[in-house]
PDB file of N, CA and C in Angstrom:
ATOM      1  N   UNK A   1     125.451 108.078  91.633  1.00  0.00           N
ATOM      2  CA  UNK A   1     126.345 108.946  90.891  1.00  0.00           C
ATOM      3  C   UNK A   1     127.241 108.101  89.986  1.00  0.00           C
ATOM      4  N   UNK A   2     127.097 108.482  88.696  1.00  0.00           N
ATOM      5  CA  UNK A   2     128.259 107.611  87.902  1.00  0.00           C
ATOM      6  C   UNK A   2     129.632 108.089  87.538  1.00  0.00           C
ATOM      7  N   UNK A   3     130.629 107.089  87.400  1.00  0.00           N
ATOM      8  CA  UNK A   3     131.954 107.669  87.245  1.00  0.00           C
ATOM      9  C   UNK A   3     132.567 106.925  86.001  1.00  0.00           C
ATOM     10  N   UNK A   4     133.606 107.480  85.768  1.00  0.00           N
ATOM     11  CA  UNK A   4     134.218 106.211  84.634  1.00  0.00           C
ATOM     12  C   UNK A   4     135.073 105.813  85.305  1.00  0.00           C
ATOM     13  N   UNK A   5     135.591 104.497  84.499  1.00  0.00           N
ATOM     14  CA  UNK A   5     136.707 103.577  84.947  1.00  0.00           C
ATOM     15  C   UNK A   5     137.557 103.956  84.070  1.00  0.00           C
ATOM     16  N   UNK A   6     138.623 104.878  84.373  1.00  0.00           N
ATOM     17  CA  UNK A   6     139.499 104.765  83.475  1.00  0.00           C
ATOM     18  C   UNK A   6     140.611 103.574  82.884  1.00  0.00           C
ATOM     19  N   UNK A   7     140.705 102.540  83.815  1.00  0.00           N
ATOM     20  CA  UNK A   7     141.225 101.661  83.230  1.00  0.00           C
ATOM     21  C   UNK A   7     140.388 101.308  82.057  1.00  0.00           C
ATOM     22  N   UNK A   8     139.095 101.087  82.233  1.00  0.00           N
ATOM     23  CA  UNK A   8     138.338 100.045  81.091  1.00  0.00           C
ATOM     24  C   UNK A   8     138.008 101.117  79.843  1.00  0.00           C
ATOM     25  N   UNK A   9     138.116 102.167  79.904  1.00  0.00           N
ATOM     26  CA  UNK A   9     137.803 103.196  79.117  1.00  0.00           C
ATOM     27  C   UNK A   9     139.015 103.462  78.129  1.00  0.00           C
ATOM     28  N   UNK A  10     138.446 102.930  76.726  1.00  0.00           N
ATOM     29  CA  UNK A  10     139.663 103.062  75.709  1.00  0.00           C
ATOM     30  C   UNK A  10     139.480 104.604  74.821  1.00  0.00           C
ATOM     31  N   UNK A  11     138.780 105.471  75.402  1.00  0.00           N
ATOM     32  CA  UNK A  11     138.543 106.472  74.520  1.00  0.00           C
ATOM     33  C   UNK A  11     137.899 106.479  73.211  1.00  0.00           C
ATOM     34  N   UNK A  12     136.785 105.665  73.395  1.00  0.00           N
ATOM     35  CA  UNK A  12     136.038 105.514  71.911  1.00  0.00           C
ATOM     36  C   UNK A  12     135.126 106.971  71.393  1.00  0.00           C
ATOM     37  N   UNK A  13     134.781 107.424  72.761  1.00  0.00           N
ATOM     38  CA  UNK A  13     133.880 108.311  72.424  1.00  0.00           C
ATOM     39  C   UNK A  13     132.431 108.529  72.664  1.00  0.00           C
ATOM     40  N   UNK A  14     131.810 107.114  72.855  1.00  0.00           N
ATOM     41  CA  UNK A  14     130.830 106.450  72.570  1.00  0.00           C
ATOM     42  C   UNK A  14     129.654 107.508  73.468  1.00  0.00           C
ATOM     43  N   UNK A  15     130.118 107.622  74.460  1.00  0.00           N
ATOM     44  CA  UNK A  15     129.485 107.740  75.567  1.00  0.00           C
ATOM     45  C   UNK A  15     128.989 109.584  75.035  1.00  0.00           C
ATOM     46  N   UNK A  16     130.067 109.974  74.381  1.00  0.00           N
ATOM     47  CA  UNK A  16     130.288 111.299  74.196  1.00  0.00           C
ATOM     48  C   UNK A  16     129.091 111.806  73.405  1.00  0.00           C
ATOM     49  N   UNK A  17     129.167 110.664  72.193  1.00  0.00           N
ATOM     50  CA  UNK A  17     128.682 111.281  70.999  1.00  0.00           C
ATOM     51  C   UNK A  17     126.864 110.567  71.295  1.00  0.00           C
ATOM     52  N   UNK A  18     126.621 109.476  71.997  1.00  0.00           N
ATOM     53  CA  UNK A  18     125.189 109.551  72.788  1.00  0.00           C
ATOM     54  C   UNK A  18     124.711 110.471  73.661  1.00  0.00           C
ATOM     55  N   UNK A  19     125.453 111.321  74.442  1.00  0.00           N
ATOM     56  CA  UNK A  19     125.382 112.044  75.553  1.00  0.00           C
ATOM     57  C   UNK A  19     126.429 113.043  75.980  1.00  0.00           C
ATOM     58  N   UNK A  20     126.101 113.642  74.729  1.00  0.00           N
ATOM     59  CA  UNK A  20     127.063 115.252  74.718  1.00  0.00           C
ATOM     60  C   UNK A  20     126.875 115.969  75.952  1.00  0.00           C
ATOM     61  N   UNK A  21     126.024 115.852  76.639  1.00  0.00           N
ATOM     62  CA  UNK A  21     125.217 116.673  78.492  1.00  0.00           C
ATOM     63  C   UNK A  21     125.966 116.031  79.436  1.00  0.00           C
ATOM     64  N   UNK A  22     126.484 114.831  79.058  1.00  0.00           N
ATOM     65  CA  UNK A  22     126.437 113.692  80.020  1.00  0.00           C
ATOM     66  C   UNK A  22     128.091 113.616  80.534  1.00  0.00           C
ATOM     67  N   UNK A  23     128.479 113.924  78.978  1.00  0.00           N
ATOM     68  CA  UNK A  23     130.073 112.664  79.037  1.00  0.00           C
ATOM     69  C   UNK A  23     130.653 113.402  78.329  1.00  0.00           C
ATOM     70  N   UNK A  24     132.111 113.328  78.175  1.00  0.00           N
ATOM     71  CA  UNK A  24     133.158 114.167  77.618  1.00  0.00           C
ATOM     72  C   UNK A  24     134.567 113.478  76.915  1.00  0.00           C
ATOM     73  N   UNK A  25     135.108 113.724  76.419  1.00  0.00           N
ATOM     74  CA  UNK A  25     136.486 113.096  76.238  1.00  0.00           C
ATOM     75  C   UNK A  25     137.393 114.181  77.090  1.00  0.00           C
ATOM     76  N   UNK A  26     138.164 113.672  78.298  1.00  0.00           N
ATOM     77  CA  UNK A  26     139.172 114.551  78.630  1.00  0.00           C
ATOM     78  C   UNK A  26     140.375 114.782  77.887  1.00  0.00           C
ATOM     79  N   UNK A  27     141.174 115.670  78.532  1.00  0.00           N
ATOM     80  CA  UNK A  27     142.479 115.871  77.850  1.00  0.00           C
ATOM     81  C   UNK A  27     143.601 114.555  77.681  1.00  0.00           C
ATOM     82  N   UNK A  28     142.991 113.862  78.486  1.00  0.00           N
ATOM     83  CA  UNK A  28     143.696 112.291  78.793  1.00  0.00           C
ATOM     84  C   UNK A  28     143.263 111.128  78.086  1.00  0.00           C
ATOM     85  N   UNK A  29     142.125 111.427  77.001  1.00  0.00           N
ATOM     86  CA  UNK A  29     141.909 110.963  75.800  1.00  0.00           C
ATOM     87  C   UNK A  29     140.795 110.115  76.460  1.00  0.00           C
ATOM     88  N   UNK A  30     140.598 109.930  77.923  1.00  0.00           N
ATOM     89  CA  UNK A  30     139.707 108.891  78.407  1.00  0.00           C
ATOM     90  C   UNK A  30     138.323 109.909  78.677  1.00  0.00           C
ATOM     91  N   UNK A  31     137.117 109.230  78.838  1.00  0.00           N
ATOM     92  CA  UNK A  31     136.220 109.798  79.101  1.00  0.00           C
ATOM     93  C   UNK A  31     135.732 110.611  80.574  1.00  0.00           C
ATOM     94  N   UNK A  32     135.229 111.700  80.628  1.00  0.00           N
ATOM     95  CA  UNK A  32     134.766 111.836  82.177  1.00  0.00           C
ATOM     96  C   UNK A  32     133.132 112.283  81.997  1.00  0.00           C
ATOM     97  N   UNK A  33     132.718 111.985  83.401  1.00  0.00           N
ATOM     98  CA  UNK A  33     131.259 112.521  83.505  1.00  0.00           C
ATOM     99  C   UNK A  33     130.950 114.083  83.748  1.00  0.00           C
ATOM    100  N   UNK A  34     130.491 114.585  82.982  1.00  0.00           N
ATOM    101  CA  UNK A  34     130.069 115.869  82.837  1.00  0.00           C
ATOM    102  C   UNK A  34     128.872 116.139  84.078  1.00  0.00           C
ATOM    103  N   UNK A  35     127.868 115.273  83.942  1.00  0.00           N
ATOM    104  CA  UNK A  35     126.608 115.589  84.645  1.00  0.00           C
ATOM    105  C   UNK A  35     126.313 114.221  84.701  1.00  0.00           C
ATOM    106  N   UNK A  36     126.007 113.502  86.190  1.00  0.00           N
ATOM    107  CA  UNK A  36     125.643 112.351  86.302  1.00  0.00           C
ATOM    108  C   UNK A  36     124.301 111.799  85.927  1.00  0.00           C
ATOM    109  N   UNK A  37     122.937 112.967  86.124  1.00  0.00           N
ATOM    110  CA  UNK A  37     122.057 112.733  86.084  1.00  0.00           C
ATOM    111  C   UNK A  37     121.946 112.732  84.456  1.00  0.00           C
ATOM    112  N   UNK A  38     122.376 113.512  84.029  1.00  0.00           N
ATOM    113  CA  UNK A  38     121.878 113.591  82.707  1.00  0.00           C
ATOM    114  C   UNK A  38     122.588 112.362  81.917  1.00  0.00           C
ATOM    115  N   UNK A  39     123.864 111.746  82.122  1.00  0.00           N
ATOM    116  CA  UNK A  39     124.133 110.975  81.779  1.00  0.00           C
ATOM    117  C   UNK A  39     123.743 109.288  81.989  1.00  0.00           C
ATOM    118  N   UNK A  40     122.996 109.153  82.975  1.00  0.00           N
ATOM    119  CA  UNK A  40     121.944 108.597  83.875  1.00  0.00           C
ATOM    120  C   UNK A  40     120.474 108.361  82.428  1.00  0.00           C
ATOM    121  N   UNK A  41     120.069 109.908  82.464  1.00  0.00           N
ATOM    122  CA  UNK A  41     118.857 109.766  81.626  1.00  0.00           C
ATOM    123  C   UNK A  41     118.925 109.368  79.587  1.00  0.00           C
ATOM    124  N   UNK A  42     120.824 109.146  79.831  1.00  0.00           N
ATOM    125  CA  UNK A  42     120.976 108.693  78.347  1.00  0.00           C
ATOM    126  C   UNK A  42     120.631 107.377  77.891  1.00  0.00           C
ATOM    127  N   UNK A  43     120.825 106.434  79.665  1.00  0.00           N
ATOM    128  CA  UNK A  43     120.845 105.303  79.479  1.00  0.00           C
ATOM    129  C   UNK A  43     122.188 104.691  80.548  1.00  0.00           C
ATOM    130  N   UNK A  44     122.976 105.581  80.926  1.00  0.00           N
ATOM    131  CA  UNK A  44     123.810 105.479  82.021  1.00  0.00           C
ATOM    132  C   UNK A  44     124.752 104.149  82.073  1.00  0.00           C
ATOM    133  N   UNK A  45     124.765 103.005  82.320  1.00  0.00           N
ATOM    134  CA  UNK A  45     125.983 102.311  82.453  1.00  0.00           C
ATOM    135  C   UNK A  45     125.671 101.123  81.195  1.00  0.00           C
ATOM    136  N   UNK A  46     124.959 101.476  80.402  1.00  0.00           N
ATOM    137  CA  UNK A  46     124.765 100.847  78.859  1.00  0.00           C
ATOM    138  C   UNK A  46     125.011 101.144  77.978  1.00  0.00           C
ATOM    139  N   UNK A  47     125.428 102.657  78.348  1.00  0.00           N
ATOM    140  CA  UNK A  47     126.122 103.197  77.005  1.00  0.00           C
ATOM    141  C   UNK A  47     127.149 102.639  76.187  1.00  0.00           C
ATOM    142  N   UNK A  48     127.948 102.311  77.589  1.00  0.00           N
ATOM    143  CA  UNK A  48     129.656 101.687  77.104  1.00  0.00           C
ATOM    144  C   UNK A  48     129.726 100.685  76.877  1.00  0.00           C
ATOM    145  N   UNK A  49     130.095  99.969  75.887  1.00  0.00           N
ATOM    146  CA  UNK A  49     130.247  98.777  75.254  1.00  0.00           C
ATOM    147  C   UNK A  49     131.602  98.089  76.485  1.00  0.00           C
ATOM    148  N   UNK A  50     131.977  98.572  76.599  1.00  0.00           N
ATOM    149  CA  UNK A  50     133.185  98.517  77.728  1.00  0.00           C
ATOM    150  C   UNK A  50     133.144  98.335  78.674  1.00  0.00           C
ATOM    151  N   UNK A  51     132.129  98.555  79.644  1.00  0.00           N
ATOM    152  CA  UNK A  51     131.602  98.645  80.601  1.00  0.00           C
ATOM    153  C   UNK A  51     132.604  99.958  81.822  1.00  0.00           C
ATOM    154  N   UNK A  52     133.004 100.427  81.412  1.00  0.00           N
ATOM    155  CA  UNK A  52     133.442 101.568  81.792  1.00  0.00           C
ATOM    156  C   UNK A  52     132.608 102.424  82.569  1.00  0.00           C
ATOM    157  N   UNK A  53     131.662 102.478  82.399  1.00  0.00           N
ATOM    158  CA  UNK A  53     130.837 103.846  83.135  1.00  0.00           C
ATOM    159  C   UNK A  53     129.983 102.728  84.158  1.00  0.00           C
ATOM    160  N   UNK A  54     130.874 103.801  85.628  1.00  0.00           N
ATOM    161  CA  UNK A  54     130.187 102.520  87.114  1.00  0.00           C
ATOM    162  C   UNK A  54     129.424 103.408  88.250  1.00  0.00           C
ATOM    163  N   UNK A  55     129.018 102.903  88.902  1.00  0.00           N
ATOM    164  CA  UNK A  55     128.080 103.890  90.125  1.00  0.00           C
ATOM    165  C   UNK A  55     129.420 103.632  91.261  1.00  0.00           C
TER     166      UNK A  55
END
């Protein structure tokens, strides 16, 4: 199951705009996981240049 790190997560988006199913920008400007699997089948903890997105 993947989660974000909100510390390492600067709100780029990144994750969002690869994997609109997957990932979200919250109201807290940081990212959250919408659907693990699907965010998984985007490419999952490579998305983030940041390394933000962790199991």
């Amino acid at each position: 199951m993947l989660k974000i790190n909100k510390e390492k997560c600067i709100g780029c988006g990144l994750c969002a705009a690869i994997c609109p199913e997957g990932a979200k920008l919250g109201e807290d400007g940081k990212a959250e996981v919408i659907e693990s699997e699907k965010l998984q089948g985007c490419g999952g903890k490579t998305i983030c240049p940041y390394e933000a997105i962790e199991e």
